[in-house]
C-alpha atoms as a PDB file:
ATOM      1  CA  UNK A   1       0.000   0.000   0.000  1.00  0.00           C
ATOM      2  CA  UNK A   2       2.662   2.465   0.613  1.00  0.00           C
ATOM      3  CA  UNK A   3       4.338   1.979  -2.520  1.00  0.00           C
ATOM      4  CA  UNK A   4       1.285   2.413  -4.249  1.00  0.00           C
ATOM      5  CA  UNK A   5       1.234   5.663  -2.331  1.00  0.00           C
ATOM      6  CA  UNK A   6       4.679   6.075  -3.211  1.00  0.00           C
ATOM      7  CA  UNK A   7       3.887   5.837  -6.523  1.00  0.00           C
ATOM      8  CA  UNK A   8       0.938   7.973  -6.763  1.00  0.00           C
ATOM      9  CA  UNK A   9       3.033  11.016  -5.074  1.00  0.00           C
ATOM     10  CA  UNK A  10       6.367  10.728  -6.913  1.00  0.00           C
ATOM     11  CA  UNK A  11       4.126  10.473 -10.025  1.00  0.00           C
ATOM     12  CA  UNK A  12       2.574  13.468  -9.803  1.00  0.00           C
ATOM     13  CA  UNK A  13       5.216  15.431  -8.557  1.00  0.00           C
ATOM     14  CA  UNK A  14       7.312  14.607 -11.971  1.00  0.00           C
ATOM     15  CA  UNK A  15       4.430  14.633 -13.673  1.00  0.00           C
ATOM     16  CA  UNK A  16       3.493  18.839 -12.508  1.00  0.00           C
ATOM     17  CA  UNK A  17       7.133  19.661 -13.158  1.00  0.00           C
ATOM     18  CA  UNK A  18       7.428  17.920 -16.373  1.00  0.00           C
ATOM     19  CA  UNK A  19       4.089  19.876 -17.563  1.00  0.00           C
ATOM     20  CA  UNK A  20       5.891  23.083 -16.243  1.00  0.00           C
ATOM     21  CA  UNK A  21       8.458  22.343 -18.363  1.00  0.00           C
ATOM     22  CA  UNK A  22       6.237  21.546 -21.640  1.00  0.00           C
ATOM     23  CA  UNK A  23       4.250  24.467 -20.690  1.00  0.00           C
ATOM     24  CA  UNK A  24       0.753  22.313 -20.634  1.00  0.00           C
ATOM     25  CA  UNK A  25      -0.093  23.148 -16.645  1.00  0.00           C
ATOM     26  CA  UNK A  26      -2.531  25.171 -17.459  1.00  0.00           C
ATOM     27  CA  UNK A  27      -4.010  22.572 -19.735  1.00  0.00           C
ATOM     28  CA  UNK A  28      -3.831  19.576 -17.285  1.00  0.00           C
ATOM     29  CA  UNK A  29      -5.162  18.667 -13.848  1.00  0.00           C
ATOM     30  CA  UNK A  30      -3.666  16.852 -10.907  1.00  0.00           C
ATOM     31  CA  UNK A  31      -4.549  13.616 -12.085  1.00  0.00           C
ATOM     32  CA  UNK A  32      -3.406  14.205 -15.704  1.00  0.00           C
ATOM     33  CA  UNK A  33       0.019  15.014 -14.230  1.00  0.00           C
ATOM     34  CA  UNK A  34      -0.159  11.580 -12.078  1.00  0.00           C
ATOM     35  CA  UNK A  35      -0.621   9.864 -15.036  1.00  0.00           C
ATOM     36  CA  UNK A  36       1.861  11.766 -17.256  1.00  0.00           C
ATOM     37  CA  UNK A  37       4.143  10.691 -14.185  1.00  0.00           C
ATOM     38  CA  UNK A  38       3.659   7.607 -13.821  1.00  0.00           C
ATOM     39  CA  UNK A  39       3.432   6.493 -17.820  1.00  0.00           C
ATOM     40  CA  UNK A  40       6.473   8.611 -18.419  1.00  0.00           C
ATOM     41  CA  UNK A  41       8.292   6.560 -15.759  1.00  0.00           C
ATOM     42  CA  UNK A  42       7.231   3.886 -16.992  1.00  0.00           C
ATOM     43  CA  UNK A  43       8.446   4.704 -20.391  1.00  0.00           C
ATOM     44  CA  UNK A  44      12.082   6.368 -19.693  1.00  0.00           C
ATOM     45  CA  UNK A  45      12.292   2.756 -17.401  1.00  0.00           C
ATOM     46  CA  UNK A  46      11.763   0.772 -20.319  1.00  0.00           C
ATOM     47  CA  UNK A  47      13.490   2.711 -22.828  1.00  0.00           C
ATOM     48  CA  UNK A  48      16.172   4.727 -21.726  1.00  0.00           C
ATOM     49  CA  UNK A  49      16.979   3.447 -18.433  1.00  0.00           C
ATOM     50  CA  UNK A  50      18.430   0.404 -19.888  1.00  0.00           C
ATOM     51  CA  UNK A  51      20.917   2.736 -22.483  1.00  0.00           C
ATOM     52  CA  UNK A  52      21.811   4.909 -20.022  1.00  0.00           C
ATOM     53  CA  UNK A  53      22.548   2.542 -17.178  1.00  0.00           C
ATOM     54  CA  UNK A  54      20.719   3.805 -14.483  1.00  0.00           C
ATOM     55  CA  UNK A  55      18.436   2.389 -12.336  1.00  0.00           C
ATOM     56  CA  UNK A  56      15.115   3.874 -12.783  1.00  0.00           C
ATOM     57  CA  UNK A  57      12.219   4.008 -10.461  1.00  0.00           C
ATOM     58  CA  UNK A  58      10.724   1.149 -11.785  1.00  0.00           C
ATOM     59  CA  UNK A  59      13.384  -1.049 -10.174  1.00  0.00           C
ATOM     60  CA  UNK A  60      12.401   0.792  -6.894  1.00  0.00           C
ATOM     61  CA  UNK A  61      15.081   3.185  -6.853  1.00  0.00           C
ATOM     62  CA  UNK A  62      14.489   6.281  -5.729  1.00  0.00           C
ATOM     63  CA  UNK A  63      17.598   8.190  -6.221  1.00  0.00           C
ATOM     64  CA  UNK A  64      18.528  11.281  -8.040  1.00  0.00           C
ATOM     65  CA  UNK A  65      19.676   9.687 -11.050  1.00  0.00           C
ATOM     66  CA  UNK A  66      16.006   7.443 -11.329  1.00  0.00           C
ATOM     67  CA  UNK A  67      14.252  10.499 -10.333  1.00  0.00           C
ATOM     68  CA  UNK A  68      15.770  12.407 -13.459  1.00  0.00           C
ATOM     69  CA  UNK A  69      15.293   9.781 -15.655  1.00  0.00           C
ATOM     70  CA  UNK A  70      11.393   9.469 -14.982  1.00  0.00           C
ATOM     71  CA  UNK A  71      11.507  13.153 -15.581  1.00  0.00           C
ATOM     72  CA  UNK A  72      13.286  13.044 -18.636  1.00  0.00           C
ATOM     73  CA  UNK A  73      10.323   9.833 -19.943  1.00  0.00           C
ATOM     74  CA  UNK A  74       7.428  12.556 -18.774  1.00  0.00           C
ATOM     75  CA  UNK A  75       8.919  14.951 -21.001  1.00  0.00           C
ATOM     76  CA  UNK A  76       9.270  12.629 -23.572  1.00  0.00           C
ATOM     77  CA  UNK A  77       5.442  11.133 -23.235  1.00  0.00           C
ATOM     78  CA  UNK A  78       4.052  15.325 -23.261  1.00  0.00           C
ATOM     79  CA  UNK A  79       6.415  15.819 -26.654  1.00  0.00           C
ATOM     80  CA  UNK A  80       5.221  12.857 -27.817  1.00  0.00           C
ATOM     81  CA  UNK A  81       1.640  14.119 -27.458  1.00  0.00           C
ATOM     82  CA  UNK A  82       1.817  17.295 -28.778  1.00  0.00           C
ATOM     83  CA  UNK A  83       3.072  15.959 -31.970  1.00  0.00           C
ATOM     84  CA  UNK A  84       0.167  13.659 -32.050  1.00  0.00           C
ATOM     85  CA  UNK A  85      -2.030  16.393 -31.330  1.00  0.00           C
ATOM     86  CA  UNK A  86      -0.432  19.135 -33.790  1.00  0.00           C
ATOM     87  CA  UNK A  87      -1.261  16.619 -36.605  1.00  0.00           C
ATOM     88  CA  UNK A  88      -5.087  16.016 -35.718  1.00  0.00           C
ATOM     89  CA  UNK A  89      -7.537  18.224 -37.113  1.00  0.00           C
ATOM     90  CA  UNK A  90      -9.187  20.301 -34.643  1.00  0.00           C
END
């Protein structure tokens, strides 16, 4: 339970700065930024975690070098969205 917790937190923590970053805060709600978080996490531990060599919070790491990774996948996920949305016809 406290991991989930955990989780949940640290997730939306990277998730808010990550948005700040992108400059889609004003767009996005708490729980968007959870989930941006936690999917981009999920995605810099899959993909560039393993390149890079450093544990990622996946592994249940929570160090500086995870924590900047999972930033780094957040950022990734909200550029990757953009460019989906940029192309769709509004």
């Amino acid at each position: 339970m406290i991991n989930l917790i955990t989780w949940l937190v640290v997730g939306g923590v990277i998730g808010w700065i990550a948005s700040l970053i992108m400059k889609t805060d004003a767009q996005q709600g708490i729980f968007l930024n959870i989930v941006v978080g936690i999917v981009g996490a999920a995605l810099a531990g899959f993909l560039i975690s393993p390149l890079i060599g450093v544990p990622s919070i996946n592994d249940n790491v929570f160090s500086l070098g995870a924590m900047l990774i999972s930033l780094l996948g957040a950022i990734l996920l909200l550029a990757i969205v953009r460019l989906v949305r940029g192309r769709t016809v509004s």
